[in-house]
PDB file of N, CA and C in Angstrom:
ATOM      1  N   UNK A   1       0.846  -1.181   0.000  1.00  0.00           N
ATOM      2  CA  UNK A   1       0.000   0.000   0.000  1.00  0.00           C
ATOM      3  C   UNK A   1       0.893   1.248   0.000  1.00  0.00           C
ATOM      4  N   UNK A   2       0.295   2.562   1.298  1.00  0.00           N
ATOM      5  CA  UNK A   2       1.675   3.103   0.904  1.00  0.00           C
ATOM      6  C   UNK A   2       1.320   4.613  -0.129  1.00  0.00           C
ATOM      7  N   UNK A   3       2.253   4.895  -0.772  1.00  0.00           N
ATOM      8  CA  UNK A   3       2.431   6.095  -1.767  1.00  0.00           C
ATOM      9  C   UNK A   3       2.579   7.150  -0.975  1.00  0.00           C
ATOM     10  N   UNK A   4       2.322   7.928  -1.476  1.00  0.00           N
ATOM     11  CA  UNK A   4       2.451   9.437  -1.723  1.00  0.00           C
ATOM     12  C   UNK A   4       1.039  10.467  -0.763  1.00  0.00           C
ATOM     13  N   UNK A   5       1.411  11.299  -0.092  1.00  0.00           N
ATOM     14  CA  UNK A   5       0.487  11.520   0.676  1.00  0.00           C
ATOM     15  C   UNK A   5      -0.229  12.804  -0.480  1.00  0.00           C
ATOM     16  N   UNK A   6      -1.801  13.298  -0.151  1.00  0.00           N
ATOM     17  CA  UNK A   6      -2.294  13.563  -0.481  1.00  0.00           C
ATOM     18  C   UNK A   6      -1.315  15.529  -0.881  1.00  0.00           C
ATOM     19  N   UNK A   7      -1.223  15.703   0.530  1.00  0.00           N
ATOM     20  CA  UNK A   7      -0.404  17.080   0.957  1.00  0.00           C
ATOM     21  C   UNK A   7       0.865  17.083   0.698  1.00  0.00           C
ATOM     22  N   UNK A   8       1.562  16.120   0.232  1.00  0.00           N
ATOM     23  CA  UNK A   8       3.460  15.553  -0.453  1.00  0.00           C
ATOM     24  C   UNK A   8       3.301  16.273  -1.886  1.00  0.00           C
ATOM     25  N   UNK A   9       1.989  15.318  -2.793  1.00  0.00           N
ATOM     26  CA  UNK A   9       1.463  15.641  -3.614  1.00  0.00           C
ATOM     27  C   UNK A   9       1.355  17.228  -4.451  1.00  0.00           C
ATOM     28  N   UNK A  10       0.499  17.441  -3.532  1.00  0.00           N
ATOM     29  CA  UNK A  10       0.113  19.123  -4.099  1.00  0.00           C
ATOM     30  C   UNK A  10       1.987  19.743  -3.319  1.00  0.00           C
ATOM     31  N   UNK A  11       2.550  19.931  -2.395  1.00  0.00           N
ATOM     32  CA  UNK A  11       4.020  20.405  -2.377  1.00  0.00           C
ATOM     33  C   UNK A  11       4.720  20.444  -3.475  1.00  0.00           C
ATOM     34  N   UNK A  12       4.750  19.019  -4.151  1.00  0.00           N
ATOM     35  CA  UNK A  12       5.705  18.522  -4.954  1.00  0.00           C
ATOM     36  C   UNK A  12       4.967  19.051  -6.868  1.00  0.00           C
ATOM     37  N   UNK A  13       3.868  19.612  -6.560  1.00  0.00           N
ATOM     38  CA  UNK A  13       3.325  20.229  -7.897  1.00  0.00           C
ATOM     39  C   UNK A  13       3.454  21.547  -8.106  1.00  0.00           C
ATOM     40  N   UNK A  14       3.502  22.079  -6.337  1.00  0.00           N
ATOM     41  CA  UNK A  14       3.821  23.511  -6.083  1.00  0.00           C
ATOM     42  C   UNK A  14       5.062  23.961  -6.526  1.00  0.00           C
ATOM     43  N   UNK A  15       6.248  22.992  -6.255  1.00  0.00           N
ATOM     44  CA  UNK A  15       7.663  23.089  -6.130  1.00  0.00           C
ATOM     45  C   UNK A  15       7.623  23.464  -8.009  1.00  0.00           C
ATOM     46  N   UNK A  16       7.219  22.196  -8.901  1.00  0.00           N
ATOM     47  CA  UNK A  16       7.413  22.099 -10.064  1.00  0.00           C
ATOM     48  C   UNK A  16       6.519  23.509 -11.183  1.00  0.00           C
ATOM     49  N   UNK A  17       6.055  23.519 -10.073  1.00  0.00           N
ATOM     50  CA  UNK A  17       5.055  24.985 -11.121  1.00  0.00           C
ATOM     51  C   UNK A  17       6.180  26.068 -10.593  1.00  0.00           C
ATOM     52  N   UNK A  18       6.688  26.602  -9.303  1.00  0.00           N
ATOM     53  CA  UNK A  18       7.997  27.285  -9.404  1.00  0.00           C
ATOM     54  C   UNK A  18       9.096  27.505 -10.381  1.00  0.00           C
ATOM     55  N   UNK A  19       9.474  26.187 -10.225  1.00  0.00           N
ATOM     56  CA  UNK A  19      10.607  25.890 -11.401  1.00  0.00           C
ATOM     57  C   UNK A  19      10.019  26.417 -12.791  1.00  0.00           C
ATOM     58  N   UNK A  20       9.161  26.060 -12.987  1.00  0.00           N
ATOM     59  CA  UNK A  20       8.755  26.415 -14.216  1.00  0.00           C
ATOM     60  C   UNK A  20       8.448  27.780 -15.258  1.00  0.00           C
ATOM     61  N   UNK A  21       7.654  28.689 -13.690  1.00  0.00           N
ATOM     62  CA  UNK A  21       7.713  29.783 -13.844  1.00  0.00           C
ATOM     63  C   UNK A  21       9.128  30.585 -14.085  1.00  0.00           C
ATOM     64  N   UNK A  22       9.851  30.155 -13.004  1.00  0.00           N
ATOM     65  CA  UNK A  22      11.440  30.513 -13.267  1.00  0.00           C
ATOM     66  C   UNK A  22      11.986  30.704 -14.536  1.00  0.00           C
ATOM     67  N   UNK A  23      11.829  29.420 -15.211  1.00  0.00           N
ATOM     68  CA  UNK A  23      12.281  28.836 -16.404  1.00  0.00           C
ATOM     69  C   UNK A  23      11.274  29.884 -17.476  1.00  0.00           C
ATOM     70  N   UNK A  24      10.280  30.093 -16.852  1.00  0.00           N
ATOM     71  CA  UNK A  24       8.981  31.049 -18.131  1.00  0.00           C
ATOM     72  C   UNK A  24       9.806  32.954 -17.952  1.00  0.00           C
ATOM     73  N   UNK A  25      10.044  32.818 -16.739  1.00  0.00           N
ATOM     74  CA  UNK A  25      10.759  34.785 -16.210  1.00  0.00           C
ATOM     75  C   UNK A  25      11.755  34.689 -17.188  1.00  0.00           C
ATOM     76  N   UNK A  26      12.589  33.541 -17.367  1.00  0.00           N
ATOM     77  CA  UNK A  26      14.042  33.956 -17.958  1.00  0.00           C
ATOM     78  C   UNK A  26      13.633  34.104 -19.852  1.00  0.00           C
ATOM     79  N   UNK A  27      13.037  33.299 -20.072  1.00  0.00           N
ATOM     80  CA  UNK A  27      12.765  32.999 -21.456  1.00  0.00           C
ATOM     81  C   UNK A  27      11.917  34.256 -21.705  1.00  0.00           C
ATOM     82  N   UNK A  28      11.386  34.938 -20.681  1.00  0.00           N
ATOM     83  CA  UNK A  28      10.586  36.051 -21.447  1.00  0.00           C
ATOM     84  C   UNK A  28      11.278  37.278 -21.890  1.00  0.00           C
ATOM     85  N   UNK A  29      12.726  37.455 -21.169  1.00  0.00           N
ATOM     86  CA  UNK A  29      13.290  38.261 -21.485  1.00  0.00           C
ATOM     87  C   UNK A  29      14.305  38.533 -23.044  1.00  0.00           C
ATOM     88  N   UNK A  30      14.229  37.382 -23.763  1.00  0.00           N
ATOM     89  CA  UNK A  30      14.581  37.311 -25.154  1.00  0.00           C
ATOM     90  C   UNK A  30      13.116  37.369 -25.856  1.00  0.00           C
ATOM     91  N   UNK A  31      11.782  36.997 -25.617  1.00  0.00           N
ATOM     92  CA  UNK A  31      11.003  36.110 -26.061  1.00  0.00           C
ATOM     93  C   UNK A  31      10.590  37.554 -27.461  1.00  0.00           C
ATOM     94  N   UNK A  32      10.200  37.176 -28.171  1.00  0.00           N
ATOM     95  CA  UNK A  32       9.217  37.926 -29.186  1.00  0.00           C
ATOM     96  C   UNK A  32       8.072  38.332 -28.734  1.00  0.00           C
ATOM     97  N   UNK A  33       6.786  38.605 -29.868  1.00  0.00           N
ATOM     98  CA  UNK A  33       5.644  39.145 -29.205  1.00  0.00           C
ATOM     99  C   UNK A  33       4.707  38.030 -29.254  1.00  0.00           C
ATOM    100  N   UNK A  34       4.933  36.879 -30.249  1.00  0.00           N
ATOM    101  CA  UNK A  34       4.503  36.066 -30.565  1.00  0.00           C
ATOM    102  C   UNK A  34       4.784  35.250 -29.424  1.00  0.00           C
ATOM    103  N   UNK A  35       6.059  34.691 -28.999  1.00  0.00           N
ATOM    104  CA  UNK A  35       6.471  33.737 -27.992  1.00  0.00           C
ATOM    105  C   UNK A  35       5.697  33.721 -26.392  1.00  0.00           C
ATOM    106  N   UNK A  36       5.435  35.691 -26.269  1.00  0.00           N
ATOM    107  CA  UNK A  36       5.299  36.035 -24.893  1.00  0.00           C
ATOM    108  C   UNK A  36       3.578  35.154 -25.228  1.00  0.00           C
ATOM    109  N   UNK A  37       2.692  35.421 -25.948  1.00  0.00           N
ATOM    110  CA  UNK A  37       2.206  35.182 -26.226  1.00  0.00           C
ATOM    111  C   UNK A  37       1.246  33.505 -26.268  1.00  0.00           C
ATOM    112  N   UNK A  38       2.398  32.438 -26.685  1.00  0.00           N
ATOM    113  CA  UNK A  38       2.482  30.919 -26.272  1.00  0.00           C
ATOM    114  C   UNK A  38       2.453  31.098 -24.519  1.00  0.00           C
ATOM    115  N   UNK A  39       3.989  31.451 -23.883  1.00  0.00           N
ATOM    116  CA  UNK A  39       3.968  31.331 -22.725  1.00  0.00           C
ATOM    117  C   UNK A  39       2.686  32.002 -22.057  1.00  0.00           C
ATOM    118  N   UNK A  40       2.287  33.129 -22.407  1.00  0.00           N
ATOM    119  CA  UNK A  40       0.785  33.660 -21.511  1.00  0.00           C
ATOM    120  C   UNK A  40      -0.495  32.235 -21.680  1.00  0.00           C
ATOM    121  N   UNK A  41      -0.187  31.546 -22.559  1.00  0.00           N
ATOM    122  CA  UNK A  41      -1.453  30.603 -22.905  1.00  0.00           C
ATOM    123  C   UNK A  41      -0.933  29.564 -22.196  1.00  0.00           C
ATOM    124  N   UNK A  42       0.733  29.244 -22.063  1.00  0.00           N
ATOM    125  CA  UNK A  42       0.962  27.729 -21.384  1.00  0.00           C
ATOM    126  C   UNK A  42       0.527  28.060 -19.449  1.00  0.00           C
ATOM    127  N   UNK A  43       1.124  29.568 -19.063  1.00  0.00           N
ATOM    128  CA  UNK A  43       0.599  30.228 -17.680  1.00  0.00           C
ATOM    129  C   UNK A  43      -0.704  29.827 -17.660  1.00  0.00           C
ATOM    130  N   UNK A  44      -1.703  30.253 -18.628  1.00  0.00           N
ATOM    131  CA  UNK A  44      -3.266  29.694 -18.363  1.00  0.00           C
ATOM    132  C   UNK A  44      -3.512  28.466 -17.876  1.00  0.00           C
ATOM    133  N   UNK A  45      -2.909  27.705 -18.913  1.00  0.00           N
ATOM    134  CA  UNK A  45      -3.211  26.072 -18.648  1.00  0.00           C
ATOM    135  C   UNK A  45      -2.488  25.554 -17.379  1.00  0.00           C
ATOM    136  N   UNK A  46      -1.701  26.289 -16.808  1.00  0.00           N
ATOM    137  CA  UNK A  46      -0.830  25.517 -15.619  1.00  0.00           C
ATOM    138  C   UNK A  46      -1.032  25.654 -14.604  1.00  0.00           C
ATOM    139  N   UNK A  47      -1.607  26.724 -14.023  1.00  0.00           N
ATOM    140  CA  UNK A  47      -2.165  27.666 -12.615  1.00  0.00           C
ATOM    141  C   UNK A  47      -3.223  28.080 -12.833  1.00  0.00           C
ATOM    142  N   UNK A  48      -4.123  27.980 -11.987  1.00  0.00           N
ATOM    143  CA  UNK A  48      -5.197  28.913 -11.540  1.00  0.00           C
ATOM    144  C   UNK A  48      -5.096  30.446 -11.538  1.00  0.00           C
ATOM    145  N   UNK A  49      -4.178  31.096 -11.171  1.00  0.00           N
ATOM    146  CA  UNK A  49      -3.899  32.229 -10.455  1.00  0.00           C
ATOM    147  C   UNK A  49      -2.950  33.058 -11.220  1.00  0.00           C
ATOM    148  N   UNK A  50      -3.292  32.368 -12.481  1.00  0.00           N
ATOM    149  CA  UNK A  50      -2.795  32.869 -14.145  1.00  0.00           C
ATOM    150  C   UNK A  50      -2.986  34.361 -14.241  1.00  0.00           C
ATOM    151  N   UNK A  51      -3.981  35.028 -13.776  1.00  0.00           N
ATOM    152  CA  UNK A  51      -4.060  36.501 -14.579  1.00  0.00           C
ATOM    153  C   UNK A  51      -3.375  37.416 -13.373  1.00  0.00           C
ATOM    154  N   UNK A  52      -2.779  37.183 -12.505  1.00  0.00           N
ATOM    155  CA  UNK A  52      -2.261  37.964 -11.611  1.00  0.00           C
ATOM    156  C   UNK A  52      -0.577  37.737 -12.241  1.00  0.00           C
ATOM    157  N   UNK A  53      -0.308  36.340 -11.803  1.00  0.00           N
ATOM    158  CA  UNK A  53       0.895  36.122 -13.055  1.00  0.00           C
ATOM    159  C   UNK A  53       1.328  36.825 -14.140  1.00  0.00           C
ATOM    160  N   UNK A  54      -0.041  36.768 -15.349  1.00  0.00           N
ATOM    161  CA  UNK A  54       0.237  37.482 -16.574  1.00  0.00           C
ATOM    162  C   UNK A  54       0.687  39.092 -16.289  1.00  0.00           C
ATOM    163  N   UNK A  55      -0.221  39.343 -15.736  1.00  0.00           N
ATOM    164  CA  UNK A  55      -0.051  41.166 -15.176  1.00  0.00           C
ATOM    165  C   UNK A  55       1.420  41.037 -14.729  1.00  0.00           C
ATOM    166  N   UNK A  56       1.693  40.563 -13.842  1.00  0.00           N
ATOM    167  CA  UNK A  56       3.456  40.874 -12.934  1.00  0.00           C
ATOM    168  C   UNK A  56       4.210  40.352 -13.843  1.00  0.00           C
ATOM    169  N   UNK A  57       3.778  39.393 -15.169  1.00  0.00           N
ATOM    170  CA  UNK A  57       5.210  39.654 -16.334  1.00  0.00           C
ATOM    171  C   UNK A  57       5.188  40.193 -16.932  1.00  0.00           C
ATOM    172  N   UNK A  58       4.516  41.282 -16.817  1.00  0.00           N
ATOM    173  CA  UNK A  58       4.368  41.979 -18.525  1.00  0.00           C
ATOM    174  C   UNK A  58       3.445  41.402 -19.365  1.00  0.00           C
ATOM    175  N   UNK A  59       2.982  40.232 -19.296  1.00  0.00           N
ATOM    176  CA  UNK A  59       2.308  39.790 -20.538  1.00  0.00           C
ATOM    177  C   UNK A  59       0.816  40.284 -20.848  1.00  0.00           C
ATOM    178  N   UNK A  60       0.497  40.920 -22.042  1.00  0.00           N
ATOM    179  CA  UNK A  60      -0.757  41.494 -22.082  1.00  0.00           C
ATOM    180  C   UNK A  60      -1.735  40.018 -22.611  1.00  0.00           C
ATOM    181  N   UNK A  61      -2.968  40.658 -22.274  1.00  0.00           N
ATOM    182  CA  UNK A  61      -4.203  39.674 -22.321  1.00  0.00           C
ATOM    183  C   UNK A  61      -4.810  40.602 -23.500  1.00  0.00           C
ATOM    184  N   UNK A  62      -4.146  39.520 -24.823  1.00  0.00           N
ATOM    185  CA  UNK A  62      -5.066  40.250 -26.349  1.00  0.00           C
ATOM    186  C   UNK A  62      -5.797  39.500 -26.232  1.00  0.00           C
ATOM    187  N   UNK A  63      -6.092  38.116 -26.147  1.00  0.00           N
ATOM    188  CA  UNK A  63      -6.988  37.372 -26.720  1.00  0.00           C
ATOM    189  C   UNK A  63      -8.658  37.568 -26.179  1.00  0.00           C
ATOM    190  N   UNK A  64      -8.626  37.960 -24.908  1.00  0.00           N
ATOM    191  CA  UNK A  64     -10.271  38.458 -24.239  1.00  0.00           C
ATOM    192  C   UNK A  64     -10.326  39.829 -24.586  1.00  0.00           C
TER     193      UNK A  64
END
């Protein structure tokens, strides 16, 4: 039996959405208008708490 606790879980998704964002801050600073663009749509799909995100990178919301 066994695994992974429910609260390990969501930590260890928290940790990886960090990293990621990290990895999204650095890439935005070369990125095009087009690129910022992908990353504002991959931010959507990854977090909840996406449009506070988008605002504190710079990234504008054309599509709504």
């Amino acid at each position: 039996m066994g695994g992974i606790s429910n609260r390990m879980k969501e930590i260890k998704r928290r940790r990886h959405r960090r990293q990621k964002l990290a990895k999204f801050e650095t890439k935005l600073k070369k990125a095009t208008a087009s690129e910022k663009l992908v990353i504002a749509e991959k931010l959507r799909r990854m977090t909840p708490g996406c449009d506070g995100l988008i605002e504190r990178m710079g990234l504008e919301d054309r599509k709504r």
